[in-house]
C-alpha atoms as a PDB file:
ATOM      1  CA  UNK A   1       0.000   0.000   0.000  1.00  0.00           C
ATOM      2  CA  UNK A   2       2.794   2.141   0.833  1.00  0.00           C
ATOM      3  CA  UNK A   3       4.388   2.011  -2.587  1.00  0.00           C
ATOM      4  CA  UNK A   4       1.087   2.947  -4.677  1.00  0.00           C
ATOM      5  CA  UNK A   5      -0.255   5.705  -2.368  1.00  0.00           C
ATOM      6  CA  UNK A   6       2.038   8.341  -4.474  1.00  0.00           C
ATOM      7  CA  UNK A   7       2.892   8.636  -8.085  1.00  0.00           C
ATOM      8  CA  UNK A   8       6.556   9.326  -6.797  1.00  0.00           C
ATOM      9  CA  UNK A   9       6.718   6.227  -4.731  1.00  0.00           C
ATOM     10  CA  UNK A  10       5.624   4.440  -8.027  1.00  0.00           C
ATOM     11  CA  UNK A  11       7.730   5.777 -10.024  1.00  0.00           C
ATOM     12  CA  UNK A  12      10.731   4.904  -7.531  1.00  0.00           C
ATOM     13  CA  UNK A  13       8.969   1.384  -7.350  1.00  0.00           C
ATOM     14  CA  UNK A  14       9.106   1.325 -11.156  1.00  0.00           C
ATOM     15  CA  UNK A  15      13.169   2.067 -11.598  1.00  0.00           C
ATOM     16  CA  UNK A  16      14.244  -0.352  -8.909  1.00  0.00           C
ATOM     17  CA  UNK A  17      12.181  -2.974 -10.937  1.00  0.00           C
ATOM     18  CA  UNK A  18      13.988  -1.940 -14.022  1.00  0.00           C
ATOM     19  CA  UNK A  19      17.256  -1.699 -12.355  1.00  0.00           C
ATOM     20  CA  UNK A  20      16.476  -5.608 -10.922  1.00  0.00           C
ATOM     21  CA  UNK A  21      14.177  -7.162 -13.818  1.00  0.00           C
ATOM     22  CA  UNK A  22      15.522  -5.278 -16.977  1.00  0.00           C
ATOM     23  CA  UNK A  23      13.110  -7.461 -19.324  1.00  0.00           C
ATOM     24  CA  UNK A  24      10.161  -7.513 -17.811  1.00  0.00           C
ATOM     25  CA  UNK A  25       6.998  -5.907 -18.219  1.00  0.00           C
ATOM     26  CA  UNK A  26       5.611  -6.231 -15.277  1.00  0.00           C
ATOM     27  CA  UNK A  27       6.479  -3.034 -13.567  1.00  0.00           C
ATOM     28  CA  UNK A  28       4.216  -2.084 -10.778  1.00  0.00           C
ATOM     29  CA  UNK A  29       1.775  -3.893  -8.369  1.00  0.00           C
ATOM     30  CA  UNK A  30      -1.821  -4.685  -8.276  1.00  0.00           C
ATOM     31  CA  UNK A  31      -3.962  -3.350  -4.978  1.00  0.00           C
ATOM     32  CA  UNK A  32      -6.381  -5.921  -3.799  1.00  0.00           C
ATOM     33  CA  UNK A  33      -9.924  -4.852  -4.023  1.00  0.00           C
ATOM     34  CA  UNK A  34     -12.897  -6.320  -1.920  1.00  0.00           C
ATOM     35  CA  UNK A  35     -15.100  -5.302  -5.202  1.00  0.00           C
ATOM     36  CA  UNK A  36     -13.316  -7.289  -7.741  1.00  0.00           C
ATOM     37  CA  UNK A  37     -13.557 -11.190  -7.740  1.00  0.00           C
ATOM     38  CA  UNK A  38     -10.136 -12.697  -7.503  1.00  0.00           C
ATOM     39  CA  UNK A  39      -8.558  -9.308  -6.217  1.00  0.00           C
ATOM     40  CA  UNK A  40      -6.244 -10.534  -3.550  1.00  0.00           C
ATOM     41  CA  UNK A  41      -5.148 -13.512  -5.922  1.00  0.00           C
ATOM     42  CA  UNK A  42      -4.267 -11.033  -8.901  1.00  0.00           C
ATOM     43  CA  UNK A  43      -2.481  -9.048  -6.581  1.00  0.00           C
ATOM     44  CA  UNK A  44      -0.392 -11.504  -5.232  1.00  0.00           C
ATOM     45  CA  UNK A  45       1.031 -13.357  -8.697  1.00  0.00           C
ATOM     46  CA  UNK A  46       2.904  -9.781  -9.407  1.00  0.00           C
ATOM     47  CA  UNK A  47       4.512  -9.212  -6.043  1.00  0.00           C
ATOM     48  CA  UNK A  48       5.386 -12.759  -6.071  1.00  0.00           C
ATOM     49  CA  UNK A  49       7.180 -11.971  -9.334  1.00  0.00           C
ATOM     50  CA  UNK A  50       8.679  -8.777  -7.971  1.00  0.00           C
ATOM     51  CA  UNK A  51       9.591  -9.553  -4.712  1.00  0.00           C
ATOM     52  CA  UNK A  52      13.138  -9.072  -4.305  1.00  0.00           C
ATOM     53  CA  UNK A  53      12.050  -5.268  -5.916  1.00  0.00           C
ATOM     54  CA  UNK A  54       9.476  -5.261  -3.156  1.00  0.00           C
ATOM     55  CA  UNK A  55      12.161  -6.296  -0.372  1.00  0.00           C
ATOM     56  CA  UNK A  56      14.487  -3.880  -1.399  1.00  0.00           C
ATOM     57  CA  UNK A  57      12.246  -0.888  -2.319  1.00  0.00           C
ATOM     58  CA  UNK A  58      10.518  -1.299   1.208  1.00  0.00           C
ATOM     59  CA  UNK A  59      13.704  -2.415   2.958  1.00  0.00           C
ATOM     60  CA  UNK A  60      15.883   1.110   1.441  1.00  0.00           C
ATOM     61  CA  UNK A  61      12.503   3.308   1.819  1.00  0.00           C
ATOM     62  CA  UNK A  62      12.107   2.155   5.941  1.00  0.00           C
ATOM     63  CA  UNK A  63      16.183   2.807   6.343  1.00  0.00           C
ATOM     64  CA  UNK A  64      15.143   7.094   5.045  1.00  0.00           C
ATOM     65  CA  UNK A  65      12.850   7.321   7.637  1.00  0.00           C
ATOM     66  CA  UNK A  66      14.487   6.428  10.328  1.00  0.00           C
ATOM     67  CA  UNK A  67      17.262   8.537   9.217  1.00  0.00           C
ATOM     68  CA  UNK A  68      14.685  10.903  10.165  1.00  0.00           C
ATOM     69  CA  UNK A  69      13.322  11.674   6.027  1.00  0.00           C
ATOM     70  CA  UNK A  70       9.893  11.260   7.244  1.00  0.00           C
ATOM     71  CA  UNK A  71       9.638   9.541  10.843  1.00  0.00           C
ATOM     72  CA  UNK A  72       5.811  10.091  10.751  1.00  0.00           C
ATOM     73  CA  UNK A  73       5.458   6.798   8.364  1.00  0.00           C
ATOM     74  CA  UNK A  74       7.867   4.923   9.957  1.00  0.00           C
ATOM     75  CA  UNK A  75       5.255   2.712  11.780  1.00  0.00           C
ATOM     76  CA  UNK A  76       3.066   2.175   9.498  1.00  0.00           C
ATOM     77  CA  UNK A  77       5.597   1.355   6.518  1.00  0.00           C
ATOM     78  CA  UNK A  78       7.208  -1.521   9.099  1.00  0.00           C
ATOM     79  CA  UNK A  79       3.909  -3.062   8.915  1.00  0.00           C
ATOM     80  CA  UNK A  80       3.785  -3.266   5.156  1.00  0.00           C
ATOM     81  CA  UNK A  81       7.459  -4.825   4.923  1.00  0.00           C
ATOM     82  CA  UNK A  82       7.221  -8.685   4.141  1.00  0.00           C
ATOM     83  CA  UNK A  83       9.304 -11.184   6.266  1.00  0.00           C
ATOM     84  CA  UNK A  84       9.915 -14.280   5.138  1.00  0.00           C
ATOM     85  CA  UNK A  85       6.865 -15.969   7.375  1.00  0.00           C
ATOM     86  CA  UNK A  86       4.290 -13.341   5.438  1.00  0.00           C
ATOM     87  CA  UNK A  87       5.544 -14.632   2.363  1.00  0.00           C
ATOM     88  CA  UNK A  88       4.576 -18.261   3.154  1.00  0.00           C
ATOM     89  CA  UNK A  89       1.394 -17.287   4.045  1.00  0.00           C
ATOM     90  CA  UNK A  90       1.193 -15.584   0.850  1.00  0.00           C
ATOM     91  CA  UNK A  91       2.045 -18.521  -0.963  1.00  0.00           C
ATOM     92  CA  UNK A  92      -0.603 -20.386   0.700  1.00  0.00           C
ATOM     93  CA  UNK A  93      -3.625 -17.983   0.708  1.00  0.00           C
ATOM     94  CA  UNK A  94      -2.298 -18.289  -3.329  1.00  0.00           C
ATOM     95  CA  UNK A  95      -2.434 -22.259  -3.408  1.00  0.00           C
ATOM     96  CA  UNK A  96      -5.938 -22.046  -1.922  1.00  0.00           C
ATOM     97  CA  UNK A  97      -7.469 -19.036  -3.931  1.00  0.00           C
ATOM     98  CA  UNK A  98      -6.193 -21.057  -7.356  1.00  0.00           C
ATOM     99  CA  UNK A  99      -9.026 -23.229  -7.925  1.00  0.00           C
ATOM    100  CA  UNK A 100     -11.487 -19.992  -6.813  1.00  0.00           C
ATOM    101  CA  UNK A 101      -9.711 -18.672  -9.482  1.00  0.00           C
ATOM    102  CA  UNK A 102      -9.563 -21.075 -12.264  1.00  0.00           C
ATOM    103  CA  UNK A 103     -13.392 -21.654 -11.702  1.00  0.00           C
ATOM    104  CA  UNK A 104     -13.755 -17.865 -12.033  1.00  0.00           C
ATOM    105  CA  UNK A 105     -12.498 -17.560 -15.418  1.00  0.00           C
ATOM    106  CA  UNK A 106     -13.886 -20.793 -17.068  1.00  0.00           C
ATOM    107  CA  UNK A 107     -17.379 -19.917 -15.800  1.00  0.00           C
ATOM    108  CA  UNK A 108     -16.911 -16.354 -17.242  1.00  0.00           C
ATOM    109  CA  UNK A 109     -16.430 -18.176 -20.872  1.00  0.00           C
ATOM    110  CA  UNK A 110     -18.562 -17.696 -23.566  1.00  0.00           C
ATOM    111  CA  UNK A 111     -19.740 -21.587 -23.597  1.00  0.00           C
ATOM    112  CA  UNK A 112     -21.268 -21.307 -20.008  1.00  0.00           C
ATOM    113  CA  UNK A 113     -24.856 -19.757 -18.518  1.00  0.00           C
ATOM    114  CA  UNK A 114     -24.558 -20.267 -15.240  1.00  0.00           C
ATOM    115  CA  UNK A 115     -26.520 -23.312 -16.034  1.00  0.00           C
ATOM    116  CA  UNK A 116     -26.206 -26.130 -12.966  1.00  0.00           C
ATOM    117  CA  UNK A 117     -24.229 -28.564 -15.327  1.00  0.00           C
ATOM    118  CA  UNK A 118     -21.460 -26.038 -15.345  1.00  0.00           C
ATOM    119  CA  UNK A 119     -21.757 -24.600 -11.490  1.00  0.00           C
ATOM    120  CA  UNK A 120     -22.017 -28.343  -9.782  1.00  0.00           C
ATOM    121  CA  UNK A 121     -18.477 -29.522 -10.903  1.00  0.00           C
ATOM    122  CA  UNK A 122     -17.131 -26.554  -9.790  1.00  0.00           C
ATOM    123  CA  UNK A 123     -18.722 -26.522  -6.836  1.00  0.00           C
ATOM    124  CA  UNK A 124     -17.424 -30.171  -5.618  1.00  0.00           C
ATOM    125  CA  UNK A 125     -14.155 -29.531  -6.967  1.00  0.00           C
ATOM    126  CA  UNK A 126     -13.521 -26.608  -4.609  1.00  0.00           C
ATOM    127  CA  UNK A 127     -15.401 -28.034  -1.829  1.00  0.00           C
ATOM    128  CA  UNK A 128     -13.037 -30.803  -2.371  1.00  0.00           C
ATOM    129  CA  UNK A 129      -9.819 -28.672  -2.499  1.00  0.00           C
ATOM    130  CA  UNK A 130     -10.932 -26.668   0.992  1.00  0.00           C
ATOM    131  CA  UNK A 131     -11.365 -30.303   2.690  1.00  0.00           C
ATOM    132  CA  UNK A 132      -7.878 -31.300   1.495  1.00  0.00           C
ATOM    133  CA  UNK A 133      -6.685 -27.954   2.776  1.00  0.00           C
ATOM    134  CA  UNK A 134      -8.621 -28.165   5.680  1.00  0.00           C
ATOM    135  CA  UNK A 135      -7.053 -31.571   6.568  1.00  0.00           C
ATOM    136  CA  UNK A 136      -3.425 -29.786   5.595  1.00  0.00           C
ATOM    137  CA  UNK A 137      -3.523 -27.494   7.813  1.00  0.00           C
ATOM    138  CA  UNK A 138      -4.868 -29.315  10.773  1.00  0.00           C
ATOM    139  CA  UNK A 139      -1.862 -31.903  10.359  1.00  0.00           C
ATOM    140  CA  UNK A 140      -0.037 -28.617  10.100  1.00  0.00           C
ATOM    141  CA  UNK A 141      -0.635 -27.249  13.336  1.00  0.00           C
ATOM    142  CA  UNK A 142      -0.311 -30.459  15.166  1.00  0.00           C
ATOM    143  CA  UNK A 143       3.415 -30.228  13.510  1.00  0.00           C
ATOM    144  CA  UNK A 144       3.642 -26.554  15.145  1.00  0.00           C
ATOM    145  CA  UNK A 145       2.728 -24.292  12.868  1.00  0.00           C
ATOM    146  CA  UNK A 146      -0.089 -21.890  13.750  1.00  0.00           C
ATOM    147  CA  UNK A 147      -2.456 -22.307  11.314  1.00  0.00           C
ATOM    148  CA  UNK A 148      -5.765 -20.897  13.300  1.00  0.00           C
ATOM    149  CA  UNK A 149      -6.494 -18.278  10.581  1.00  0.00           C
ATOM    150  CA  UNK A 150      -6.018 -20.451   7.176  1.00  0.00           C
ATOM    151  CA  UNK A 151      -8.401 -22.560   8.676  1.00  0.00           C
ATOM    152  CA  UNK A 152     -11.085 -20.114   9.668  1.00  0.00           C
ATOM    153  CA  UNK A 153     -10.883 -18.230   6.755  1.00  0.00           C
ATOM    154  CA  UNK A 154     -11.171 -22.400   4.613  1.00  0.00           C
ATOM    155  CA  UNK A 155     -14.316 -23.108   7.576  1.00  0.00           C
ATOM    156  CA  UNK A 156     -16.308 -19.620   6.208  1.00  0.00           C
ATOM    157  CA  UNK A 157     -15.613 -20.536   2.750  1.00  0.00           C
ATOM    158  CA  UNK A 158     -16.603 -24.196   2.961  1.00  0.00           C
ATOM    159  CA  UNK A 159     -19.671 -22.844   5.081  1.00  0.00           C
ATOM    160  CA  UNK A 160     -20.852 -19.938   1.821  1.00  0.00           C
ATOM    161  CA  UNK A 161     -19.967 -22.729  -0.810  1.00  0.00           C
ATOM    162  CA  UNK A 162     -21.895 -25.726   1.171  1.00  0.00           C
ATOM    163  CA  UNK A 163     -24.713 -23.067   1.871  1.00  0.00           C
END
């Protein structure tokens, strides 16, 4: 959020990826949106992509202000850098929004209606995938890995889909 509050943090965002990634065209990140299905999972994909741009931009911008550049956002851009843990959970808020996703975009196709025969499969496909992920993360935590909040946020979405 930090880095696409301001056109000038942008643009800084936007050199430092084509200082690190000189051939790609990816060049700035995607801000989830509550409005938009699949928001958080296309906004994800590109940080994964540019995350040693993200890591440094963040990393060099949080060094300025506590050189005292701006000590007024110093709090609140420490809780926008990424540590290696956040980027786990990243990864696996990604592996269980991918099948939300895939059924997103083959349902928006031009063959399908919304007609049951289309909705059903993908209905017990991802009911499937949040009981495997359910299970996951339950052997996961037994392991010692808090996993309290993957699994309530897999229990509401089992409970809308099964509803």
């Amino acid at each position: 959020m930090y880095i696409t509050r301001s056109l000038q943090r942008r643009d800084r965002f936007e050199e430092k990826v084509k200082q690190l990634y000189p051939n790609t065209s990816l060049l700035t990140l995607i801000r989830g949106n509550e409005t938009r299905l699949g928001g958080d999972y296309n906004s994800i994909l590109p940080a994964f992509n540019l995350q040693e741009s993200l890591e440094d931009f963040v990393s060099s911008a949080i060094r300025r202000n506590e050189s005292g550049e701006r000590a007024e956002t110093l709090d609140a851009l420490k809780w926008d850098e990424l540590l290696p843990h956040d980027w786990d959970t990243l990864a696996e808020v990604v592996n269980v929004l991918g099948p939300f996703q895939k059924w997103q975009l083959i349902l928006q196709g031009r063959k399908h209606h919304g007609q049951l025969q289309d909705i059903f499969p993908a209905m017990d496909e991802l009911l499937s995938h949040l009981e495997e992920r359910k299970l996951h993360y339950l052997q996961s935590e037994t392991a010692g890995y808090d996993t309290k909040h993957m699994q309530t946020a897999i229990n509401c979405a089992w409970q809308a889909l099964d509803k």
